[in-house]
C-alpha atoms as a PDB file:
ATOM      1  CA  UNK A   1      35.560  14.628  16.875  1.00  0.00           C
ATOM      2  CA  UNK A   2      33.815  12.529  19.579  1.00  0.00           C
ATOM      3  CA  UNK A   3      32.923  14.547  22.808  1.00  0.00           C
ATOM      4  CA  UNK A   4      31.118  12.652  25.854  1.00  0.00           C
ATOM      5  CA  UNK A   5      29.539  14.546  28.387  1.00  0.00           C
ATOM      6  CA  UNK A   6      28.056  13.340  31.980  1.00  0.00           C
ATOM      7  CA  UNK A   7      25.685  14.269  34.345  1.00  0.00           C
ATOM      8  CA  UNK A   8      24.609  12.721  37.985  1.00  0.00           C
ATOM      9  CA  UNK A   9      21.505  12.701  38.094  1.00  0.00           C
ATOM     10  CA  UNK A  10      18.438  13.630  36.443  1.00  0.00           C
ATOM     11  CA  UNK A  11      17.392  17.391  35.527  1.00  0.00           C
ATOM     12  CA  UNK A  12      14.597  18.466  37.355  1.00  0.00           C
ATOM     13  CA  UNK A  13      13.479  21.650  35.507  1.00  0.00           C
ATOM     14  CA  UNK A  14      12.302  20.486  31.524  1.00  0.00           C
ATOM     15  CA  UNK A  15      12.600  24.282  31.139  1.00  0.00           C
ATOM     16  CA  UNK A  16      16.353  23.359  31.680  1.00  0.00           C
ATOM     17  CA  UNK A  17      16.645  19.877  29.374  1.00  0.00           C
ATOM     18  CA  UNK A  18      14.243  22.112  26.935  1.00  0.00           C
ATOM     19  CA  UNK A  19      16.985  24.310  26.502  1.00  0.00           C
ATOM     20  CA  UNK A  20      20.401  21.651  26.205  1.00  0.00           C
ATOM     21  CA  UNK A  21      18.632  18.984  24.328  1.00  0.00           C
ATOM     22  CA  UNK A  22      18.008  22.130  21.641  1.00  0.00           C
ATOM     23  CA  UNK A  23      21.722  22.496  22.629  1.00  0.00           C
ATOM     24  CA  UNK A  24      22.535  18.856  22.120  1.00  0.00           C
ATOM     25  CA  UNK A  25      20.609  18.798  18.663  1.00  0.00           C
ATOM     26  CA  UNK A  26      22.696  21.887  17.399  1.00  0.00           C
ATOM     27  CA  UNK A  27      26.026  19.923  18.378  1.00  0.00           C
ATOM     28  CA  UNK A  28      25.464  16.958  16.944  1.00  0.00           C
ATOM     29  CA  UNK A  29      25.393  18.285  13.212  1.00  0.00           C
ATOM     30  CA  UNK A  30      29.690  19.198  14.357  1.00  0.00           C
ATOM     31  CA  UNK A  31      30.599  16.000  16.118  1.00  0.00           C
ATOM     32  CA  UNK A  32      29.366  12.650  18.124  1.00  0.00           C
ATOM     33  CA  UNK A  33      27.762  13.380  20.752  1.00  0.00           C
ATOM     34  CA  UNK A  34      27.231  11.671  24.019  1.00  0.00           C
ATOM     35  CA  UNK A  35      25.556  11.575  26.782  1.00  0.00           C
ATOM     36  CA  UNK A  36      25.406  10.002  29.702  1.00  0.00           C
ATOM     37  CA  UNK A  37      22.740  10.304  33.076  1.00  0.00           C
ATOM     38  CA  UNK A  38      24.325   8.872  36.251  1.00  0.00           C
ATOM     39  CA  UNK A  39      21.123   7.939  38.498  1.00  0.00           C
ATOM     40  CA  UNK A  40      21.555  10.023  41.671  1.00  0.00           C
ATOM     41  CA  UNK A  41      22.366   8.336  44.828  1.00  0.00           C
ATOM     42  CA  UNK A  42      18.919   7.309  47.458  1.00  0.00           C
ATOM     43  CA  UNK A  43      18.522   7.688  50.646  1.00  0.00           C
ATOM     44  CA  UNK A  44      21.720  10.779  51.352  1.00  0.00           C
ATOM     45  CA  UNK A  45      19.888  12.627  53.368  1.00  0.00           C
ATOM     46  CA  UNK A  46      21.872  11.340  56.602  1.00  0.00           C
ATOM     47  CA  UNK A  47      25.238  10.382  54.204  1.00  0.00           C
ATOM     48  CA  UNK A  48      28.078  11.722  54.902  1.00  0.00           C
ATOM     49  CA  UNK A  49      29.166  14.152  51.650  1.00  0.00           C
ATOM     50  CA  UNK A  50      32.675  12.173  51.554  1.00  0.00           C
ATOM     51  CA  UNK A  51      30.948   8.911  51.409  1.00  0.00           C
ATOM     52  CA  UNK A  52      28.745  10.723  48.664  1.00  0.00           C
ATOM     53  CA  UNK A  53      31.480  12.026  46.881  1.00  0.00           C
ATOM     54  CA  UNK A  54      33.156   8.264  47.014  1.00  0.00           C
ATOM     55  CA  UNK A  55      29.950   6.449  45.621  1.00  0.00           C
ATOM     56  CA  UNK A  56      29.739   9.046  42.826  1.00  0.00           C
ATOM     57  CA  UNK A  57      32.801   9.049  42.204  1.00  0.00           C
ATOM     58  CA  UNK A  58      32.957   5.074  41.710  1.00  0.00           C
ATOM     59  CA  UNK A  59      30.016   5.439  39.019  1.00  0.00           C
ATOM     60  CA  UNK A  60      32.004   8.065  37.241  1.00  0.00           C
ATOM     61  CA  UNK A  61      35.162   6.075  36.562  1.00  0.00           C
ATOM     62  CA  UNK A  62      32.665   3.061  35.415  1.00  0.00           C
ATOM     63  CA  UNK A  63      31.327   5.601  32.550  1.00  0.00           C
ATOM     64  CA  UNK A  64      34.391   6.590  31.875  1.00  0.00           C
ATOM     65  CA  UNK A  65      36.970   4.653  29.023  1.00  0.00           C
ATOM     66  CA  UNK A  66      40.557   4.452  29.343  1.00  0.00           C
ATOM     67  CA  UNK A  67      41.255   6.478  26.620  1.00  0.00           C
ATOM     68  CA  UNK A  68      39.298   9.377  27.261  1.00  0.00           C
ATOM     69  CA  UNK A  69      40.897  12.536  27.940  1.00  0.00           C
ATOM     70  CA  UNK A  70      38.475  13.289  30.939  1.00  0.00           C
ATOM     71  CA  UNK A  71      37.579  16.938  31.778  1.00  0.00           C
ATOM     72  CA  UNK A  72      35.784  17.810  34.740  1.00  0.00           C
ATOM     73  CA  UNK A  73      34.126  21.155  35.126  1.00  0.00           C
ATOM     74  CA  UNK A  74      35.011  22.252  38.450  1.00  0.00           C
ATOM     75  CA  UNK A  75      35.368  25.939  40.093  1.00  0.00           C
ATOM     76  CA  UNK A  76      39.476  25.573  39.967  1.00  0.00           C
ATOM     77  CA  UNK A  77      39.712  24.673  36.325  1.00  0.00           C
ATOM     78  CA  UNK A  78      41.224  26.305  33.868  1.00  0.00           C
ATOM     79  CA  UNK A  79      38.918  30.071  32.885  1.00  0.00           C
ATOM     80  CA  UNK A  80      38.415  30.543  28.724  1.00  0.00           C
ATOM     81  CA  UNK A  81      37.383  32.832  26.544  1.00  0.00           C
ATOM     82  CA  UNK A  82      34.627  31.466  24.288  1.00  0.00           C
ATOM     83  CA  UNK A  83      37.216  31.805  21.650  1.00  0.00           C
ATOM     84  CA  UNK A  84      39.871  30.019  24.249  1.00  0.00           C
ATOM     85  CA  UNK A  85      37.919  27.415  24.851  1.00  0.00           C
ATOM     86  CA  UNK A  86      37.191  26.834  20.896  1.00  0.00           C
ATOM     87  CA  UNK A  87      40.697  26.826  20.360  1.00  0.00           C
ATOM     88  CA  UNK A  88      41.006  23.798  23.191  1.00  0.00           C
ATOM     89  CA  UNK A  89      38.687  21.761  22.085  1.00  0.00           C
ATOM     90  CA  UNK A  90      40.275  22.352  18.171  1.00  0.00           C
ATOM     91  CA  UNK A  91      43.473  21.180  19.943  1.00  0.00           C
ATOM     92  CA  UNK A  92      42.356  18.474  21.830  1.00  0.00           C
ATOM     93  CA  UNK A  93      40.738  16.880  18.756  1.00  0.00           C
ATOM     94  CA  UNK A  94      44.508  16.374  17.300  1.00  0.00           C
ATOM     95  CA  UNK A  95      45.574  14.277  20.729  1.00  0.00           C
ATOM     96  CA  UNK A  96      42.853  12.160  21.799  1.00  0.00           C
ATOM     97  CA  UNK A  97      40.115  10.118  20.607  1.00  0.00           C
ATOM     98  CA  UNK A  98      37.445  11.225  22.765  1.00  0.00           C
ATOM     99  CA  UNK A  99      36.827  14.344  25.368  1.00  0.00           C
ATOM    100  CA  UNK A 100      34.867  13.559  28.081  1.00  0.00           C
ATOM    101  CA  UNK A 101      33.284  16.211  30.376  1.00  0.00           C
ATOM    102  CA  UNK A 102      31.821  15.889  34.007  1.00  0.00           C
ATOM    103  CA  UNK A 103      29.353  17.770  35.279  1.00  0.00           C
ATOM    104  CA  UNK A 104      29.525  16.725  38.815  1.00  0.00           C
ATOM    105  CA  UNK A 105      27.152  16.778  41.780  1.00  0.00           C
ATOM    106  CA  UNK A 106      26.280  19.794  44.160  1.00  0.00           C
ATOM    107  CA  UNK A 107      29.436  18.585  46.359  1.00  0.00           C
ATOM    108  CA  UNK A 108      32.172  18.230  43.839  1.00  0.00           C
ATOM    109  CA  UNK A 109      34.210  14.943  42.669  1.00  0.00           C
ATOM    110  CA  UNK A 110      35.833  12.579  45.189  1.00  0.00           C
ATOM    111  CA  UNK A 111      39.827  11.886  44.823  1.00  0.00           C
ATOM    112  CA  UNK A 112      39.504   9.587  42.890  1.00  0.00           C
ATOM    113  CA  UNK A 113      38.230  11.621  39.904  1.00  0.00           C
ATOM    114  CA  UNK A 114      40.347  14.088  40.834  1.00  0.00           C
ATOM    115  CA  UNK A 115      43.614  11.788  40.200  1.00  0.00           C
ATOM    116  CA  UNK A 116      42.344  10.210  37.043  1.00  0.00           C
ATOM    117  CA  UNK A 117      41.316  14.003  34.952  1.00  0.00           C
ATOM    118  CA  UNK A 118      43.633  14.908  32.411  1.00  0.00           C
ATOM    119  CA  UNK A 119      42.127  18.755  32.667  1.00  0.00           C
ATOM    120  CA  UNK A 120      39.623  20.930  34.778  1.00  0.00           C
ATOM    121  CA  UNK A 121      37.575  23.917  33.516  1.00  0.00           C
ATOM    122  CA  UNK A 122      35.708  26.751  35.049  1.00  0.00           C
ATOM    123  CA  UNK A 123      32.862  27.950  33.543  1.00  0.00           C
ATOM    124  CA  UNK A 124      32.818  31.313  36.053  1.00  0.00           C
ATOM    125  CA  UNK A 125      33.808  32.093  39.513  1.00  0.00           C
ATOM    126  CA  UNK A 126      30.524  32.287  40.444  1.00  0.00           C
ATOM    127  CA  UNK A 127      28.768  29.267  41.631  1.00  0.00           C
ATOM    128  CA  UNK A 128      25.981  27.860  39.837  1.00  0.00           C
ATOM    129  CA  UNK A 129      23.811  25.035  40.632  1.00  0.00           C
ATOM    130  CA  UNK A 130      25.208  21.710  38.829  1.00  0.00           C
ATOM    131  CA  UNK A 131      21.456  21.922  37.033  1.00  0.00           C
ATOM    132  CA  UNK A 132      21.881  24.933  35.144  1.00  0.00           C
ATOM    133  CA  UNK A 133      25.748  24.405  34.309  1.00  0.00           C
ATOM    134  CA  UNK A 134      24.588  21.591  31.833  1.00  0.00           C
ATOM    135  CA  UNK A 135      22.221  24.675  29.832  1.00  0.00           C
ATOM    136  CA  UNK A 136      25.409  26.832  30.021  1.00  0.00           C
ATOM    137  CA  UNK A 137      28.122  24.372  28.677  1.00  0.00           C
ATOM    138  CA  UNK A 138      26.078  22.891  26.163  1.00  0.00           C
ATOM    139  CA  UNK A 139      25.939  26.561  24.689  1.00  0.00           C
ATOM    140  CA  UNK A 140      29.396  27.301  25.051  1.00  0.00           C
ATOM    141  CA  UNK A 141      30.082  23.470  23.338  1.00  0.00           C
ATOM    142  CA  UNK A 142      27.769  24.726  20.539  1.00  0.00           C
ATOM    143  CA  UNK A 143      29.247  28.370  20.462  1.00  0.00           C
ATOM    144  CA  UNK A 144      32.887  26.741  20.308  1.00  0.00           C
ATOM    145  CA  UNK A 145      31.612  24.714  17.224  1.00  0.00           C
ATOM    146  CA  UNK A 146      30.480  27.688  15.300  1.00  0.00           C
ATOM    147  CA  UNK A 147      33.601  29.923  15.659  1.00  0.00           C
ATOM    148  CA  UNK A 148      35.416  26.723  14.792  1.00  0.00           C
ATOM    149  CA  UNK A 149      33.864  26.697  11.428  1.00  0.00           C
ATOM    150  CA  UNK A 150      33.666  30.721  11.407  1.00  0.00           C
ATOM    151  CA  UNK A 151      29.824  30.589  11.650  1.00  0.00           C
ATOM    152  CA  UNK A 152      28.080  33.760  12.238  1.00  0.00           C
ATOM    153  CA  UNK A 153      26.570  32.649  15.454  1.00  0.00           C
ATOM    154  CA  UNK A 154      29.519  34.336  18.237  1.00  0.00           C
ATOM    155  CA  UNK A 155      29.385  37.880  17.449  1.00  0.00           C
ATOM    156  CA  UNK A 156      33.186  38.344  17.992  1.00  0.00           C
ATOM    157  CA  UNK A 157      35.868  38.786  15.006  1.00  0.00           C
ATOM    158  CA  UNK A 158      38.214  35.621  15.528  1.00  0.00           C
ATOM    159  CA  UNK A 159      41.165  34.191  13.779  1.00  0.00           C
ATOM    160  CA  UNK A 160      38.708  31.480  12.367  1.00  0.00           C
ATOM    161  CA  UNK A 161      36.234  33.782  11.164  1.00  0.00           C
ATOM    162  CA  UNK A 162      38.813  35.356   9.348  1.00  0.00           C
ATOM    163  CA  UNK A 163      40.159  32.107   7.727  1.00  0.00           C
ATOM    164  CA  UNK A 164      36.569  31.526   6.139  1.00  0.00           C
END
């Protein structure tokens, strides 16, 4: 399995790439991993946030192939279980060569990116700072991996667990 992943922008807190890049290590003994930093826009201060959205948007779709199946995490995707979400990616691995995920900015993706996902999911309904999200999914990416291969690490009995 080949997943992607993408950020804009740097992370500013190393207490925060501390904790995915121990994420990021974990994952990569499952699958190939990637990742890739879009540099955050200069000079937005006085920008409007569609025009933002636009010029992210645009650097996006350039780090993006034409054959990924391109998931953006977004507040009106799709809401998993850990186990759910295992299941999805064990799915997705059957129908497409790569998954790539977006981690947007703090304003969301333009249309664009909209139109050209093949899938959205929601990490919460709460909001959380497009920082921190990249901690959080890289543990649910690892935590998927593990009940995929019925590893003790999710504390929950699941259909894979059982198969092992």
């Amino acid at each position: 399995m080949k997943l992607k992943i993408i950020f804009l922008g740097k992370t500013f807190s190393k207490n925060i790439s501390e904790i995915y890049d121990e994420y990021f290590g974990k994952i990569k003994q499952y699958c190939t991993l990637e990742i890739a930093v879009i540099p955050a826009l200069k000079n937005t201060k006085n920008m409007p946030i569609d025009v933002q959205r636009h010029l992210e948007g645009k650097e996006i779709l350039q780090a993006v192939n034409s054959d990924d199946f391109l998931v953006l995490l977004d507040d009106k995707g799709k809401d998993f279980t850990s186990i759910e979400f295992a299941q999805w990616i064990d799915k997705q691995q059957f129908n497409t060569k790569k998954i790539t995920f977006v981690i947007g900015g703090a304003y969301g993706f333009s249309t664009e990116v909209y139109e050209r996902k093949n899938f959205m999911i929601s990490l919460s309904k709460m909001t959380f700072s497009h920082q921190i999200v990249r901690a959080i999914f890289a543990e649910q990416i690892y935590r998927a991996m593990t009940i995929l291969r019925g590893e003790p690490y999710h504390h929950e009995e699941t259909l894979y667990s059982i198969k092992n």
